[in-house]
C-alpha atoms as a PDB file:
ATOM      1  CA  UNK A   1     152.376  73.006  71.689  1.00  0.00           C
ATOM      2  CA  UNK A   2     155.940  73.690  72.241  1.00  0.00           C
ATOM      3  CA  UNK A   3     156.770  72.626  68.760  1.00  0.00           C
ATOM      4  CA  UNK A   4     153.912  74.720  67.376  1.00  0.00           C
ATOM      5  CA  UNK A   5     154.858  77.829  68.763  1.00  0.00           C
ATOM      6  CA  UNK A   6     158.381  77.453  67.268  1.00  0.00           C
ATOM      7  CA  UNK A   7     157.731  76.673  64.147  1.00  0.00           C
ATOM      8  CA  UNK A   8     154.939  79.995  64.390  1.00  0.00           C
ATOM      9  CA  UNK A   9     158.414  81.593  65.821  1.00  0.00           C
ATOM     10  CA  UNK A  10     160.397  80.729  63.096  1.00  0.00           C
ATOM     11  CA  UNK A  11     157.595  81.826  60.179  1.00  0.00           C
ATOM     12  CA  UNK A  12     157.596  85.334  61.857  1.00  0.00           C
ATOM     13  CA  UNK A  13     161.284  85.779  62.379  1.00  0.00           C
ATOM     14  CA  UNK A  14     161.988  84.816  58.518  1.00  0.00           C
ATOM     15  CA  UNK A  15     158.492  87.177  57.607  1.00  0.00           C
ATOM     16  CA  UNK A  16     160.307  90.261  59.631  1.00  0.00           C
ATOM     17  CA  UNK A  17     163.773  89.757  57.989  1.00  0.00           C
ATOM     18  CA  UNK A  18     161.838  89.929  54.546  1.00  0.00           C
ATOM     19  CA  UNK A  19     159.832  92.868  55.381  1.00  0.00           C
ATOM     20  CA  UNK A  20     163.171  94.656  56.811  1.00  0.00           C
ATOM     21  CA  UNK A  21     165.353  93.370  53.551  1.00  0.00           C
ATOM     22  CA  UNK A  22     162.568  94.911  51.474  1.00  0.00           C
ATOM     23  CA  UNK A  23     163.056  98.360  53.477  1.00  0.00           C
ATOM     24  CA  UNK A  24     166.464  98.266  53.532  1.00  0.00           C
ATOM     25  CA  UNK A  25     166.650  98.055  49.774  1.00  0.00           C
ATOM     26  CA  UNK A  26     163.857 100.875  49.650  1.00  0.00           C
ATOM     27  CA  UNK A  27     165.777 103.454  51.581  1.00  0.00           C
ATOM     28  CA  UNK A  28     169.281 102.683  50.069  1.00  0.00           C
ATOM     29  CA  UNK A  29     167.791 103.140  46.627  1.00  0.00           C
ATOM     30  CA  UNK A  30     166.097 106.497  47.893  1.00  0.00           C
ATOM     31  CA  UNK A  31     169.511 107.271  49.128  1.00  0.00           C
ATOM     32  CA  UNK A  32     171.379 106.765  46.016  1.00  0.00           C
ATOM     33  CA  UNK A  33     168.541 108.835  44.044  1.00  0.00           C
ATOM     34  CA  UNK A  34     169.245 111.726  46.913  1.00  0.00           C
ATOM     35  CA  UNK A  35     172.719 111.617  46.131  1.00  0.00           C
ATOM     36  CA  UNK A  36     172.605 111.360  42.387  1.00  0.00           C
ATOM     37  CA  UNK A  37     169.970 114.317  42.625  1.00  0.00           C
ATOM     38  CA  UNK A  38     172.390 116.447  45.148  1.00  0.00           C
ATOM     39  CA  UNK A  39     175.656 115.363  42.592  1.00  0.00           C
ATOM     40  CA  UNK A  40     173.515 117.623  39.834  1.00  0.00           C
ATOM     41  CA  UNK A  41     172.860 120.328  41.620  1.00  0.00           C
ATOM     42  CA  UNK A  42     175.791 121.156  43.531  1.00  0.00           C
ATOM     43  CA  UNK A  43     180.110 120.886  43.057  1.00  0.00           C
ATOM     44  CA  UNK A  44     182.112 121.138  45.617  1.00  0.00           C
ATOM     45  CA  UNK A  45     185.770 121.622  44.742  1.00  0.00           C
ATOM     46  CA  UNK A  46     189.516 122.164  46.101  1.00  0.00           C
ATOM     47  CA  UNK A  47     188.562 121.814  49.927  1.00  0.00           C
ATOM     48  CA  UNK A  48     191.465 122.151  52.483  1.00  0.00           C
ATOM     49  CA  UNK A  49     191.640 123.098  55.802  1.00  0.00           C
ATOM     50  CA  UNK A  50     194.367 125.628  56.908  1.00  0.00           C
ATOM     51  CA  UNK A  51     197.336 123.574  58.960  1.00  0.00           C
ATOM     52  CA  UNK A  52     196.915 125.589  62.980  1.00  0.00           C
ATOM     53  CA  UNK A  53     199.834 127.686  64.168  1.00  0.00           C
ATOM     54  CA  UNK A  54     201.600 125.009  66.873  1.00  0.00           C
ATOM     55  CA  UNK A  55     199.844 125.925  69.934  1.00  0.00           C
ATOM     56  CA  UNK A  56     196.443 127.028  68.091  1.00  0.00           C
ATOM     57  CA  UNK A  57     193.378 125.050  68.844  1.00  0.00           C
ATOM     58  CA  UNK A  58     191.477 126.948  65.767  1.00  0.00           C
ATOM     59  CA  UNK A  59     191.272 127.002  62.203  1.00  0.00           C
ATOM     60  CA  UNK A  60     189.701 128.036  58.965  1.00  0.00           C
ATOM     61  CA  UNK A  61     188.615 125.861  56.168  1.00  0.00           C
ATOM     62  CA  UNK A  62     187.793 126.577  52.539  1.00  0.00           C
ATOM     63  CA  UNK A  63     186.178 124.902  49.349  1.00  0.00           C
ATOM     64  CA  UNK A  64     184.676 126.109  46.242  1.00  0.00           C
ATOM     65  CA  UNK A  65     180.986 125.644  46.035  1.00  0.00           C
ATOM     66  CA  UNK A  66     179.129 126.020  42.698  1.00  0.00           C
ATOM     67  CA  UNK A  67     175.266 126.182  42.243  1.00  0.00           C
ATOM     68  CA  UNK A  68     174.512 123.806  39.385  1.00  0.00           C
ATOM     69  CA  UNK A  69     170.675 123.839  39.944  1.00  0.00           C
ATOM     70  CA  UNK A  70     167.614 125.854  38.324  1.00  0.00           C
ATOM     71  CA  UNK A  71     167.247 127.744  41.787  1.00  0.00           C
ATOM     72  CA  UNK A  72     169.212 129.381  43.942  1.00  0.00           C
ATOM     73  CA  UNK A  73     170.777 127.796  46.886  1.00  0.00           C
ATOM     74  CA  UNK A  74     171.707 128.919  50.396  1.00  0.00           C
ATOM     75  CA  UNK A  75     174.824 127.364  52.435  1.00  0.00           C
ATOM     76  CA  UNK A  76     173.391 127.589  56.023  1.00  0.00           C
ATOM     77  CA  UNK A  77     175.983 125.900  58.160  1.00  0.00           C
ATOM     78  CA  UNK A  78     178.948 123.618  58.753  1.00  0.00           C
ATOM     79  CA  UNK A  79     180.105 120.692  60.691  1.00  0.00           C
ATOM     80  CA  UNK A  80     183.088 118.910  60.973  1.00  0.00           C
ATOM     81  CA  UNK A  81     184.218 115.728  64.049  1.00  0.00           C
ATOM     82  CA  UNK A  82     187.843 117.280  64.053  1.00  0.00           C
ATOM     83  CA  UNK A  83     186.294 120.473  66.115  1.00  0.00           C
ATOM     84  CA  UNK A  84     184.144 121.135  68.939  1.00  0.00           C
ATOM     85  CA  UNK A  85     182.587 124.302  67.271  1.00  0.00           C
ATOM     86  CA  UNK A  86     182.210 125.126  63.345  1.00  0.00           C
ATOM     87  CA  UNK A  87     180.416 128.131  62.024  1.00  0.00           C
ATOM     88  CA  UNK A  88     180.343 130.137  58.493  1.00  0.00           C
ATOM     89  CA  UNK A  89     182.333 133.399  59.320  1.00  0.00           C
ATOM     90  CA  UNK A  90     183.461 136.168  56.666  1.00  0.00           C
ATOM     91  CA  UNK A  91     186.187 138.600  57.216  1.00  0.00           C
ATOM     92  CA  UNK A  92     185.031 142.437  56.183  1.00  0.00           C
ATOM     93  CA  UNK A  93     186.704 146.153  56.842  1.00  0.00           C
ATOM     94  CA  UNK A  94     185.184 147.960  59.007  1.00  0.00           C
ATOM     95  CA  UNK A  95     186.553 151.734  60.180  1.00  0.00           C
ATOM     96  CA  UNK A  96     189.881 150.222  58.410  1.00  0.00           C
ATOM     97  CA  UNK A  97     189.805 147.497  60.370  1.00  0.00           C
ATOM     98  CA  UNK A  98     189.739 143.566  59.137  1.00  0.00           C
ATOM     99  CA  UNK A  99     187.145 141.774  61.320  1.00  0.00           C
ATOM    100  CA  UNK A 100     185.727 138.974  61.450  1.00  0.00           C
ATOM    101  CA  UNK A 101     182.445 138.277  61.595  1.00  0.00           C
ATOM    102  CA  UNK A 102     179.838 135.620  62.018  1.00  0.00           C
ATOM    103  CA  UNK A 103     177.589 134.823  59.159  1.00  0.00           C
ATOM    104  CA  UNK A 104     174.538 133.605  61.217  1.00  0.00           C
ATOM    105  CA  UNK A 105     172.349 133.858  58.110  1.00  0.00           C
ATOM    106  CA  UNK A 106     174.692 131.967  55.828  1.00  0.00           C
ATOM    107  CA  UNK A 107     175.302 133.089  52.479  1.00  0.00           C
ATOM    108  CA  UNK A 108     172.886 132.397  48.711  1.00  0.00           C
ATOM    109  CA  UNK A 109     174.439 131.025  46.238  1.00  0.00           C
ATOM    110  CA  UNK A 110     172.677 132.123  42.801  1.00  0.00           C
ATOM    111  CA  UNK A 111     172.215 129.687  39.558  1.00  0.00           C
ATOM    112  CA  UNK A 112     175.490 128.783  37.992  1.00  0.00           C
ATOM    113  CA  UNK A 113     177.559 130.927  41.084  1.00  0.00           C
ATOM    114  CA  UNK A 114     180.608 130.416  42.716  1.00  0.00           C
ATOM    115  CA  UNK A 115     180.890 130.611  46.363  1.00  0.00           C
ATOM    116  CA  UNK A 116     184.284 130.952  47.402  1.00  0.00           C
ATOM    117  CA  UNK A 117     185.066 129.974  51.440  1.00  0.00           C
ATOM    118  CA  UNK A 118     188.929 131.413  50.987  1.00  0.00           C
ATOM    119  CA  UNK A 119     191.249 133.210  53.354  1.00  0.00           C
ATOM    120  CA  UNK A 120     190.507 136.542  53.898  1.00  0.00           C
ATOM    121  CA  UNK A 121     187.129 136.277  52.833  1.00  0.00           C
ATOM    122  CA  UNK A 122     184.256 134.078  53.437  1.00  0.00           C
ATOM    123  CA  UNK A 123     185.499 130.616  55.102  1.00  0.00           C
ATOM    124  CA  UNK A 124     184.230 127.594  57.780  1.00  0.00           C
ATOM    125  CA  UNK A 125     185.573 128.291  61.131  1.00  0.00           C
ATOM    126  CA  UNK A 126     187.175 125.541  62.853  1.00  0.00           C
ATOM    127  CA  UNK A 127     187.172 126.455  67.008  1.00  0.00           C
ATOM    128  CA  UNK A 128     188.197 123.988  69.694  1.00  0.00           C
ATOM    129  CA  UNK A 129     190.265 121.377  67.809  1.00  0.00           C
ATOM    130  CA  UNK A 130     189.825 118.359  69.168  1.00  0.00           C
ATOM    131  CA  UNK A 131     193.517 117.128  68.366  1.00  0.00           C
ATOM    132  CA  UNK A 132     196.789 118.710  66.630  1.00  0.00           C
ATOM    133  CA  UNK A 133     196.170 118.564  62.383  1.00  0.00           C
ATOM    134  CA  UNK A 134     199.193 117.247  60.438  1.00  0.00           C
ATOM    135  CA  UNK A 135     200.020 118.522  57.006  1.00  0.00           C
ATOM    136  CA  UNK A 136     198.509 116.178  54.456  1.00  0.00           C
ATOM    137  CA  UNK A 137     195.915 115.089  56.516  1.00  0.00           C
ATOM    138  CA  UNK A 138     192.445 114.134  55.325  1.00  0.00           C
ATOM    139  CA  UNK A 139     189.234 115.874  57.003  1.00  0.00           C
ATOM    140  CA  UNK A 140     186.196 115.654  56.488  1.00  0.00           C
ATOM    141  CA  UNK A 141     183.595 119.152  56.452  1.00  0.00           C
ATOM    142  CA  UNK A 142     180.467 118.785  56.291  1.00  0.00           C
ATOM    143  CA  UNK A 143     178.012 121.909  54.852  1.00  0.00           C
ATOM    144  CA  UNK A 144     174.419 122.172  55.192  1.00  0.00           C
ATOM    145  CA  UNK A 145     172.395 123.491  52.072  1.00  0.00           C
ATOM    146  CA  UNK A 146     168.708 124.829  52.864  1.00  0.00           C
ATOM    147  CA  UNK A 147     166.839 121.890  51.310  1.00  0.00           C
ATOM    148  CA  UNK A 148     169.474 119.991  50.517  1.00  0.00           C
ATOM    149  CA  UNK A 149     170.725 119.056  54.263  1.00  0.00           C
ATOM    150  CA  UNK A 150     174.619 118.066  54.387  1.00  0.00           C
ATOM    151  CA  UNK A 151     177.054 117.163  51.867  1.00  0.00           C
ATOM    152  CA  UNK A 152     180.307 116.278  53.058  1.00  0.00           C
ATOM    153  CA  UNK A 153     183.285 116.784  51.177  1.00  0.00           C
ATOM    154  CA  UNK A 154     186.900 115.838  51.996  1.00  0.00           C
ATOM    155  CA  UNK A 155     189.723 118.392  52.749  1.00  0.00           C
ATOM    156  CA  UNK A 156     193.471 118.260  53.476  1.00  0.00           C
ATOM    157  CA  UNK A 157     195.283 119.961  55.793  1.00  0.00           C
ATOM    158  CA  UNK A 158     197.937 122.522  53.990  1.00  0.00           C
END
């Protein structure tokens, strides 16, 4: 009996790591298709991140985002590990005033646009840094496209 149910054990175990190679090679070739498919529709160029004032536990950082799809696209949010908070924020005049304000609906980005997250203007805000950046160094943002879901890009600290 004893020899029965191992060689029933063994029969299953080598039928499971089939069945879980054959997923395995299902998603990853669903997730090169999403990428390929994400790669046509959307560039995202010149990323940095802005090197904090010593002391500062915030920043701001940028990237140029083109729309290369049939449709129009919306950025909806940002992420990054390096901070405890990110959000889309825009800077605007208001009663000759520069503020800054949150941009809680994110911003559409129309076939064949530009989106430009640069200071002074549009940009991902970095809050609660969870260490001091170096100059040079290499972080990652992510942003989330309605549709799309994240693409991360890589930025340097300047």
């Amino acid at each position: 009996m004893l020899k029965l149910s191992s060689c029933l054990t063994k029969i299953l175990v080598t039928r499971v790591k089939s069945s879980l190679m054959a997923f395995l090679l299902v998603l990853t070739a669903a997730h090169a298709s999403a990428g390929e498919a994400l790669e046509t529709k959307l560039s995202l160029v010149n990323a940095w991140v802005k090197k904090p004032m010593p002391g500062m536990m915030m920043t701001a950082g940028f990237v140029e985002i083109t729309n290369l799809s049939d449709q129009p696209l919306a950025l909806i949010g940002v992420r990054t590990a390096v901070s405890k908070v990110a959000e889309l924020h825009a800077m605007e005049m208001v009663d000759g005033v520069m503020k800054m304000r949150y941009a809680d609906q994110g911003w559409q980005i129309a076939v064949g646009e530009t989106l430009a997250l640069a200071p002074g203007g549009k940009h991902a805000m970095l809050m609660g840094l969870q260490e001091p950046l170096q100059s040079q160094q290499q972080v990652l943002l992510e942003f989330n496209f309605a549709g799309l879901g994240w693409i991360t890009v890589n930025a340097e600290v300047r």
